[in-house]
N, C-alpha and C. Protein backbone atom coordinates (compact mmCIF):
# COMPACT_ATOMS: atom_id res chain seq x y z
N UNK A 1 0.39 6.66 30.67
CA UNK A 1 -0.41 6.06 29.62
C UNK A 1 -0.92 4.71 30.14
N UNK A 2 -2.25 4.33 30.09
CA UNK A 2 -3.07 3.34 30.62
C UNK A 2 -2.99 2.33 29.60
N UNK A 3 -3.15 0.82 30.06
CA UNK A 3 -3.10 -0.14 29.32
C UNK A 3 -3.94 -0.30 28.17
N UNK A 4 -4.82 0.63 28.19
CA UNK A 4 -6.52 0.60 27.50
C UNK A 4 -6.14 1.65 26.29
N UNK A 5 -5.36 2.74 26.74
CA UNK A 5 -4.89 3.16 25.58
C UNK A 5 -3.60 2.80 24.88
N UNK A 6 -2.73 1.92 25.34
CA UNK A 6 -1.89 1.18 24.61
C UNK A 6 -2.53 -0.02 23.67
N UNK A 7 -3.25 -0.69 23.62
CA UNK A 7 -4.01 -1.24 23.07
C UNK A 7 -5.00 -0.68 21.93
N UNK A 8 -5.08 0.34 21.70
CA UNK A 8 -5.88 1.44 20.73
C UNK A 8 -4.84 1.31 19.69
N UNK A 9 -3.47 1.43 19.88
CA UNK A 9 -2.65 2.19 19.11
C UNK A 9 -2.21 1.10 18.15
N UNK A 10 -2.00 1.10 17.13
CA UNK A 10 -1.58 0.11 15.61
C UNK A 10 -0.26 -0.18 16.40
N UNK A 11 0.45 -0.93 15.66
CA UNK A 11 1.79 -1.18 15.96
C UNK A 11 3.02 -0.24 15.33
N UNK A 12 2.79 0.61 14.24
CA UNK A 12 3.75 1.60 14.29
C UNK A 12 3.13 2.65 15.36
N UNK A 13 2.10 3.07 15.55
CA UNK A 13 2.02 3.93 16.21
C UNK A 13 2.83 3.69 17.93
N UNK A 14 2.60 2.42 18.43
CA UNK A 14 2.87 2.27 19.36
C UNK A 14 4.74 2.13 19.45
N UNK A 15 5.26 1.75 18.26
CA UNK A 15 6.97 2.10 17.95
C UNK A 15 6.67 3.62 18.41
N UNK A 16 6.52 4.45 17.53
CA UNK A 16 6.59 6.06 17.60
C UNK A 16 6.53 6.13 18.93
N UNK A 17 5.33 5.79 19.67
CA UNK A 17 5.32 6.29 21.51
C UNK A 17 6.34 5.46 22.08
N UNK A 18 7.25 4.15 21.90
CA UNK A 18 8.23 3.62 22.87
C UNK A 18 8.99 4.12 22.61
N UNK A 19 9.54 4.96 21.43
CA UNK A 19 10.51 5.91 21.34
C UNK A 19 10.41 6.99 22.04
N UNK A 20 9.35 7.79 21.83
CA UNK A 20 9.11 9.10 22.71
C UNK A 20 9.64 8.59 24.24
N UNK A 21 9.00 7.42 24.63
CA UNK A 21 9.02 7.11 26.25
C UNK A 21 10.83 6.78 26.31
N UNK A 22 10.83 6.66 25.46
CA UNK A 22 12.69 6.00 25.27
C UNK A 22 13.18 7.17 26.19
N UNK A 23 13.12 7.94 25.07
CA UNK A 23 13.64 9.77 25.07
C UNK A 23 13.68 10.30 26.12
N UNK A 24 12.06 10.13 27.02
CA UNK A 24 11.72 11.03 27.73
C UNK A 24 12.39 9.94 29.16
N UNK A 25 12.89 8.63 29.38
CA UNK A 25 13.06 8.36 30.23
C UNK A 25 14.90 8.85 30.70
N UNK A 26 15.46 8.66 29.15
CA UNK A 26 16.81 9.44 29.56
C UNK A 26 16.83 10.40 29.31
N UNK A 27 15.94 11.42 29.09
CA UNK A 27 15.93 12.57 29.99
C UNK A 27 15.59 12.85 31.52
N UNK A 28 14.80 11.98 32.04
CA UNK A 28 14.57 11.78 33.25
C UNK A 28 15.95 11.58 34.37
N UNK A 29 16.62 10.82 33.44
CA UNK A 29 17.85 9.83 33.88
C UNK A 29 19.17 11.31 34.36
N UNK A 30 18.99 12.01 32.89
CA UNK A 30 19.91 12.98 32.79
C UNK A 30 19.77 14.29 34.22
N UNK A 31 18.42 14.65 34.41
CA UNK A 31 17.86 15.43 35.16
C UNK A 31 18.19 15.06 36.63
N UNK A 32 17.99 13.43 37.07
CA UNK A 32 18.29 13.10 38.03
C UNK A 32 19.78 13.60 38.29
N UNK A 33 20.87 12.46 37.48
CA UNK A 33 22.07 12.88 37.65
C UNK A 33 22.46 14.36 37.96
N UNK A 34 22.01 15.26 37.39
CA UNK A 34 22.01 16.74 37.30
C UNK A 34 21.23 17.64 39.04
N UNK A 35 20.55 16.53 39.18
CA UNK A 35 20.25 17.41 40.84
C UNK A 35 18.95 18.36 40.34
N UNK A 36 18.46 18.03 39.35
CA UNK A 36 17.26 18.76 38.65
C UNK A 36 15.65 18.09 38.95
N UNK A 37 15.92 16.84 38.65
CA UNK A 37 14.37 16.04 38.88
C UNK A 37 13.66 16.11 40.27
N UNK A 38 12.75 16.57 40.21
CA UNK A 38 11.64 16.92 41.27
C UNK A 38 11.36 15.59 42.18
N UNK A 39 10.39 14.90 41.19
CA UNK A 39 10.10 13.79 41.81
C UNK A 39 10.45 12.49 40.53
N UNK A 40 11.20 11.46 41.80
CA UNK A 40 11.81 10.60 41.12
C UNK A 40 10.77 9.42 40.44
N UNK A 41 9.66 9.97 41.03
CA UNK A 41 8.49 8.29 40.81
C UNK A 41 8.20 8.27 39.15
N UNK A 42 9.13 9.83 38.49
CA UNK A 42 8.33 9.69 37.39
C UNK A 42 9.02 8.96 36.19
N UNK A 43 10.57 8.26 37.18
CA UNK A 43 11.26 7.58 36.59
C UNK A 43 10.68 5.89 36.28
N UNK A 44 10.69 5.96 37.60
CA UNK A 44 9.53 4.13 37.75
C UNK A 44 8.30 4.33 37.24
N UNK A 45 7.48 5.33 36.93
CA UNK A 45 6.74 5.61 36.07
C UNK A 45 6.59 5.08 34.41
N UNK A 46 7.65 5.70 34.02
CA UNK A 46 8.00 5.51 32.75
C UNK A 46 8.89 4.28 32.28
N UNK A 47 9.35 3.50 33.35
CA UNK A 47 10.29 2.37 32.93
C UNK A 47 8.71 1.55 33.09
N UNK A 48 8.18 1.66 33.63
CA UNK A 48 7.01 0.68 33.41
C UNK A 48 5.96 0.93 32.30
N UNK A 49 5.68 2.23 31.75
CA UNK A 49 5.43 2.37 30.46
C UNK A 49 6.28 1.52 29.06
N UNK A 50 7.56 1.79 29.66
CA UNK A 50 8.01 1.07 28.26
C UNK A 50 8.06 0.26 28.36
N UNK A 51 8.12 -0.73 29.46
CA UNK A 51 7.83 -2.22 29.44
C UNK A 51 6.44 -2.75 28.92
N UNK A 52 5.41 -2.15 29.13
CA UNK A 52 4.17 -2.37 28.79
C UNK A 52 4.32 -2.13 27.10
N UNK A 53 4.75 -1.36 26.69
CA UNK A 53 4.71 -1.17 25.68
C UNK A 53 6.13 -2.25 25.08
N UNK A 54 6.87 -2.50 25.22
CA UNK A 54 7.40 -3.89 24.69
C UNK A 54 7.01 -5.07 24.71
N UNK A 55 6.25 -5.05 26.01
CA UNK A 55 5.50 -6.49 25.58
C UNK A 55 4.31 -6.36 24.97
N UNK A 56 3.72 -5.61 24.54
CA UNK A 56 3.05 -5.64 23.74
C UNK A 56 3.35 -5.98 22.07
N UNK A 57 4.53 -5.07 21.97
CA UNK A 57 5.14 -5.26 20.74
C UNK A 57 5.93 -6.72 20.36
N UNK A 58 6.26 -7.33 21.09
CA UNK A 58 6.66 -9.04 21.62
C UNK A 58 5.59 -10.04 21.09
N UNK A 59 4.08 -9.43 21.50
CA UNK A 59 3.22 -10.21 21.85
C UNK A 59 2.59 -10.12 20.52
N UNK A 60 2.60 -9.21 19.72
CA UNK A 60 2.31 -8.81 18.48
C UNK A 60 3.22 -9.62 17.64
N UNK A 61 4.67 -9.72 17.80
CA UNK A 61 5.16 -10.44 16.78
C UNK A 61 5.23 -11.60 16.92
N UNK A 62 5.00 -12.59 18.11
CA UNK A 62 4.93 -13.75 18.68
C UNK A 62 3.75 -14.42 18.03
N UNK A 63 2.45 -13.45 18.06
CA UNK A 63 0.94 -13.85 17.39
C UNK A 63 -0.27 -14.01 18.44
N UNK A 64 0.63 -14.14 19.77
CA UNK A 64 -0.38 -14.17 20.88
C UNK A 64 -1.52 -13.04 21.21
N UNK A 65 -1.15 -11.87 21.04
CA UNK A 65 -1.69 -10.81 20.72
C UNK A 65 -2.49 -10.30 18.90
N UNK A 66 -3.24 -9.93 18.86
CA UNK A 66 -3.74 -9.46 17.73
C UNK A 66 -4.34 -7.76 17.52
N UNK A 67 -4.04 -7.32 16.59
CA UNK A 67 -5.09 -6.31 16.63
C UNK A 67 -6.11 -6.23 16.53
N UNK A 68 -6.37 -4.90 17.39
CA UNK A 68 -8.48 -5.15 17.71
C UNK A 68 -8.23 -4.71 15.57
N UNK A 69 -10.22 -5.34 15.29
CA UNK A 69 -10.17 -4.09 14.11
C UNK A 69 -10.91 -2.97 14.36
N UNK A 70 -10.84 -2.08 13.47
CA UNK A 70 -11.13 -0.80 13.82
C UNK A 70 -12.74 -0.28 13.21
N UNK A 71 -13.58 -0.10 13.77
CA UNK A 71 -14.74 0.07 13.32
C UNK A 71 -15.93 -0.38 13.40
């Protein structure tokens, strides 16, 4: 997920996707341990998704950030 579309998303919406990325990174985590995960990049992948997406959510409650409006 690109920075351009993290920025689209309202601020619950963007809760809902750091959860999904939550999910999907310890599953990643689990797969590794397990001798299952293919390729590991899609771990550093996704830890950098949810960072992007926390500071966003940071930056939102801080005030430094705003939402675009819509329309």
């Amino acid at each position: 997920m690109y920075s351009d579309d993290l920025l689209s998303l309202s601020v619950d919406e963007l809760k809902i996707q750091l959860e999904e990325q939550q999910e999907e990174l310890t599953n990643l985590h689990f797969q590794q341990a397990l001798q299952q995960l293919e390729g590991t990049h899609k771990i550093t992948a996704t830890r950098k998704v949810v960072a992007r997406m926390k500071t966003l959510l940071h930056e939102y409650e801080l005030g430094i950030r705003e939402l675009k409006a819509e329309g």
